[in-house]
Protein backbone atom coordinates (compact mmCIF):
# COMPACT_ATOMS: atom_id res chain seq x y z
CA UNK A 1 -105.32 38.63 11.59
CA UNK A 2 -103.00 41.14 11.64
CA UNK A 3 -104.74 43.85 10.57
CA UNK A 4 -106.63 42.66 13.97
CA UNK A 5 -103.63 42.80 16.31
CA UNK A 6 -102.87 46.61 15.02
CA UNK A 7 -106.59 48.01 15.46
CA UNK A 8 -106.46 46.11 19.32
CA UNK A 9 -102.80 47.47 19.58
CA UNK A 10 -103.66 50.99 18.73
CA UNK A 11 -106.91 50.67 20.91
CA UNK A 12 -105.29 49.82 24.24
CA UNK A 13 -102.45 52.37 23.21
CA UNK A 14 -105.64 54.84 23.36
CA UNK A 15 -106.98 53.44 26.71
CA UNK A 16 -103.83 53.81 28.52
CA UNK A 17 -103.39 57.60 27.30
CA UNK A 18 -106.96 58.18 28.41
CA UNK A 19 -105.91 56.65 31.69
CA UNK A 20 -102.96 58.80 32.24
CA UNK A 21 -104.81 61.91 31.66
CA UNK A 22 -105.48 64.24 34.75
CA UNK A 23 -109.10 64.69 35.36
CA UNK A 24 -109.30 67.11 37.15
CA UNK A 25 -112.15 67.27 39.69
CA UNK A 26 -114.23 70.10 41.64
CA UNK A 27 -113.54 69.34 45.60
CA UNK A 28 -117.11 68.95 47.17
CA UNK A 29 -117.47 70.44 50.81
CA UNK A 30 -116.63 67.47 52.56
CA UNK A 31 -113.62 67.46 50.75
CA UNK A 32 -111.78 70.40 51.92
CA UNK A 33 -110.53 71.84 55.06
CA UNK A 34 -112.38 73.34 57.53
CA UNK A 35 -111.38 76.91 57.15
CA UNK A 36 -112.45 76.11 53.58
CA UNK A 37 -115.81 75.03 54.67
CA UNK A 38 -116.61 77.81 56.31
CA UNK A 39 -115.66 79.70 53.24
CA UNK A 40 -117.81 77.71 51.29
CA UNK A 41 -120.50 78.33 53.63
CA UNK A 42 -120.45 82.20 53.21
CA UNK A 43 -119.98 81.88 49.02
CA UNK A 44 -123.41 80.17 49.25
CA UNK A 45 -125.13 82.41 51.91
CA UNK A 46 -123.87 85.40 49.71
CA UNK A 47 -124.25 83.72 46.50
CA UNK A 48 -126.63 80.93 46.12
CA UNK A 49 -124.10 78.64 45.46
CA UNK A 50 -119.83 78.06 45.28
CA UNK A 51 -118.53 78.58 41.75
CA UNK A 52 -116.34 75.66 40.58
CA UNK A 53 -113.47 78.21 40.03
CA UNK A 54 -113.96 79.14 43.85
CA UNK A 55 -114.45 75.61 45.05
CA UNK A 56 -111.41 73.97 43.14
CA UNK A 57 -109.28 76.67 44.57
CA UNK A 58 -109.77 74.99 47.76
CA UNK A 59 -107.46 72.10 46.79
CA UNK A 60 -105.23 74.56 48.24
CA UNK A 61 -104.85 75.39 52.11
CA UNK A 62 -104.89 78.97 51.12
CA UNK A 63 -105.55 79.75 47.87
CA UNK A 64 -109.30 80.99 48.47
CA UNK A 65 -108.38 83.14 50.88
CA UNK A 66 -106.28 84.93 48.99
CA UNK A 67 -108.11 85.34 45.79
CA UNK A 68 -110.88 86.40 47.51
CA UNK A 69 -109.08 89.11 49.87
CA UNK A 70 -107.57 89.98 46.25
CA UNK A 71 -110.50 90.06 44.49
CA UNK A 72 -112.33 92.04 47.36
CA UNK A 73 -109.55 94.96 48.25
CA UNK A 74 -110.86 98.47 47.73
CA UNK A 75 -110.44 99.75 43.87
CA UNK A 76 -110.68 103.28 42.31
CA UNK A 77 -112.53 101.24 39.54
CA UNK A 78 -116.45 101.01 39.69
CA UNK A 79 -117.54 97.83 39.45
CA UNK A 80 -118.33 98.11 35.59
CA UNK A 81 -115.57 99.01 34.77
CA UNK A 82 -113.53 96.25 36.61
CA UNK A 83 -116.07 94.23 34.70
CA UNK A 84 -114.68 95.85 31.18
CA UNK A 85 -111.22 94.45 32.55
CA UNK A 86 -112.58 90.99 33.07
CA UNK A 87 -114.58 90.43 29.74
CA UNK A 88 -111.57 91.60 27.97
CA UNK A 89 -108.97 89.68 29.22
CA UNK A 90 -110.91 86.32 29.59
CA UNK A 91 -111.49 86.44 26.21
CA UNK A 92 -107.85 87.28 25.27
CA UNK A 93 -107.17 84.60 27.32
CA UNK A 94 -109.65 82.09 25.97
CA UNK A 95 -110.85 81.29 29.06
CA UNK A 96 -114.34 80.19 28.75
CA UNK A 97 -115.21 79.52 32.44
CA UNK A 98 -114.00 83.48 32.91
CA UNK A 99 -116.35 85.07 29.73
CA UNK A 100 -119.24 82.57 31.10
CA UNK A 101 -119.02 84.23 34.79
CA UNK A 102 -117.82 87.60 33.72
CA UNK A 103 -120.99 87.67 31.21
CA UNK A 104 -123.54 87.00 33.83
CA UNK A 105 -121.49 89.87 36.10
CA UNK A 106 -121.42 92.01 33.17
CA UNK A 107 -125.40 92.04 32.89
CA UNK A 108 -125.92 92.27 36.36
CA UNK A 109 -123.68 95.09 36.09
CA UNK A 110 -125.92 96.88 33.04
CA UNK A 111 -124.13 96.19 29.81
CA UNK A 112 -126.33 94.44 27.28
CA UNK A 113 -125.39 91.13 25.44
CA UNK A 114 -124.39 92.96 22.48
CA UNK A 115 -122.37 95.44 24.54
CA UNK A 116 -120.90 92.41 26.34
CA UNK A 117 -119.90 90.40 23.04
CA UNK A 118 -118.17 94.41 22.14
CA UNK A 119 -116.56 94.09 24.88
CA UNK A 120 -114.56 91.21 24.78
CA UNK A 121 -113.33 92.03 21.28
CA UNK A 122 -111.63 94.76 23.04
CA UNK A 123 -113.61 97.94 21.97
CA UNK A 124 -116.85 99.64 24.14
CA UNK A 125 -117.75 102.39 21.14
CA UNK A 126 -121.38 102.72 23.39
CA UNK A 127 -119.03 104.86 25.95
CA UNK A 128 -116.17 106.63 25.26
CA UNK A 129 -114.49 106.30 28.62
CA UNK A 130 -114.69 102.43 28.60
CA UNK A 131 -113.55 102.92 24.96
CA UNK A 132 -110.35 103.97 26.50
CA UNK A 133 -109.88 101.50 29.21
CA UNK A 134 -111.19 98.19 26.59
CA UNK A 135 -108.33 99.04 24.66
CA UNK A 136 -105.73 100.13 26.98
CA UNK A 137 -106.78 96.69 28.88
CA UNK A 138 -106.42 94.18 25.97
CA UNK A 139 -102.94 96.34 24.68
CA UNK A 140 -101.57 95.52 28.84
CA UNK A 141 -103.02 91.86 28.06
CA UNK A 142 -101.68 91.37 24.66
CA UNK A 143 -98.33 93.20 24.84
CA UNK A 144 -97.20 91.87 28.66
CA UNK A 145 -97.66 95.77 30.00
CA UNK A 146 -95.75 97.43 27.09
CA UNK A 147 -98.22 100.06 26.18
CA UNK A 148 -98.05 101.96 23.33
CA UNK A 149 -98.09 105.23 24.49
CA UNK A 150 -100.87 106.46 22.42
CA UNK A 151 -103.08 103.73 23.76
CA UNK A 152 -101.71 105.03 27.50
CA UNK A 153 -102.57 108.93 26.55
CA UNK A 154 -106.04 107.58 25.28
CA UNK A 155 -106.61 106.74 28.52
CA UNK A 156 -105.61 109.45 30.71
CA UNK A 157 -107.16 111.66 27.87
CA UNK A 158 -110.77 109.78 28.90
CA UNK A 159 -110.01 110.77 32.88
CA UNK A 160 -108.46 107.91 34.39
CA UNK A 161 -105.16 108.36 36.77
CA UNK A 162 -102.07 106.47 37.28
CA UNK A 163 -103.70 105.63 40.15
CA UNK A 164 -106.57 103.78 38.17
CA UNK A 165 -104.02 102.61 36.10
CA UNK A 166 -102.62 100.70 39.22
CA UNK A 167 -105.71 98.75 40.15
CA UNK A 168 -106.50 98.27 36.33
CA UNK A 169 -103.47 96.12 36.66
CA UNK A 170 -104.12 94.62 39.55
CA UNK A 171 -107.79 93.57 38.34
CA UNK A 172 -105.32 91.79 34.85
CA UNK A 173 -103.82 89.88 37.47
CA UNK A 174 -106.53 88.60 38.80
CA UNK A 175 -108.27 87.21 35.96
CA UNK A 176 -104.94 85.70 34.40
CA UNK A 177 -104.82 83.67 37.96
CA UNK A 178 -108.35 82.75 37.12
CA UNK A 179 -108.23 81.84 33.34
CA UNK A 180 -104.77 80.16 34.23
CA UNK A 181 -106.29 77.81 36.28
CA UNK A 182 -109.34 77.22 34.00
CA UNK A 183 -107.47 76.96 30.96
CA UNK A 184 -105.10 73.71 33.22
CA UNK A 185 -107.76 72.01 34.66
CA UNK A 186 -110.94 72.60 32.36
CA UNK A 187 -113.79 71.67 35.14
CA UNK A 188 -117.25 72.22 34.62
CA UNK A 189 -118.56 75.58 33.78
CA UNK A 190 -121.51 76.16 36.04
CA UNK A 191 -122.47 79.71 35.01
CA UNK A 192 -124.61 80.19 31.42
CA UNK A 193 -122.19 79.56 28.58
CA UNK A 194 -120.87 82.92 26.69
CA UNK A 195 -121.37 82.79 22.57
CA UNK A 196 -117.85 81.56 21.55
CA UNK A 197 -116.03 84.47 19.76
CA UNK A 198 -113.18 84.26 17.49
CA UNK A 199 -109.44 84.58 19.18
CA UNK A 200 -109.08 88.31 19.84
CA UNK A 201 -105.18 89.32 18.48
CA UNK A 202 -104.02 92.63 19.30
């Protein structure tokens, strides 16, 4: 009998902890505001469809906005290599929403899977320049800016400018806003799951 009482006492313990986690939930249209709507409109004229990431972000009055103006500003980076950015710090990250999306971009974008899965780990040996800015990228990611300044020489060495440098930077920022907010909420992934790789150290 009281073995009973303990298993039915740790069960409801267990129900009420499930019912005091957050779920967190993807907004449908009807949900948000209408300056959101209209945003959502766009994402699927231009898109096919609204990402979760995108549509949760519209929880927020504002928040879509302003990702997207950041994510859209003019860059001195092509879009491959922004995409060398975003593969490697998702996956420092462990955000697997961001390596989901950012594989997809990255194919659309010419890499191959097994340059992709390269990638991630921090290293493009297919292309010396990307080489440069891989590992300069996950040494910004890993080591909170501080460089070392071979890694930094590397990639001037390869041809990119302080100015690159800058929007490098600003494309880190970006994805840690992303993978952030994945990593909190953990919503549906709605893009073709990545492999899983190991936890990339630095």
């Amino acid at each position: 009998m009281i073995r009973t009482d303990i298993c039915f006492i740790n069960n409801y313990k267990q129900l009420i902890k499930n019912l005091n986690m957050q779920k967190f939930q993807v907004p449908t249209r009807e949900e948000v505001s209408e300056s959101n709507q209209a945003i959502f409109d766009n994402l699927k004229q231009n898109l096919g469809f609204v990402p979760n990431l995108y549509a949760y972000y519209a929880k927020n009055e504002t928040a879509l906005v302003d990702y997207l103006a950041l994510q859209g500003r003019k860059s001195t980076l092509s879009a491959k290599e922004r995409e060398i950015v975003n593969l490697v710090v998702s996956q420092f990250n462990g955000c697997r929403y961001c390596q989901s999306a950012h594989t997809a971009l990255g194919k659309m974008n010419g890499f191959t899977e097994e340059q992709i899965l390269e990638v991630r780990g921090g290293r493009a040996s297919f292309d010396e320049k990307l080489d440069s800015l891989a590992k300069f990228t996950l040494a910004a990611a890993a080591n909170k800016g501080q460089v070392a300044e071979d890694v930094k020489n590397e990639l001037f060495n390869a041809g990119y400018t302080e100015s690159n440098m800058i929007d490098i930077v600003m494309v880190i920022g970006d994805k840690i806003i992303s993978n952030y907010i994945h990593n909190l909420t953990g919503f549906e992934i709605d893009f073709p799951l990545a492999v899983e790789l190991e936890a990339v150290t630095h």
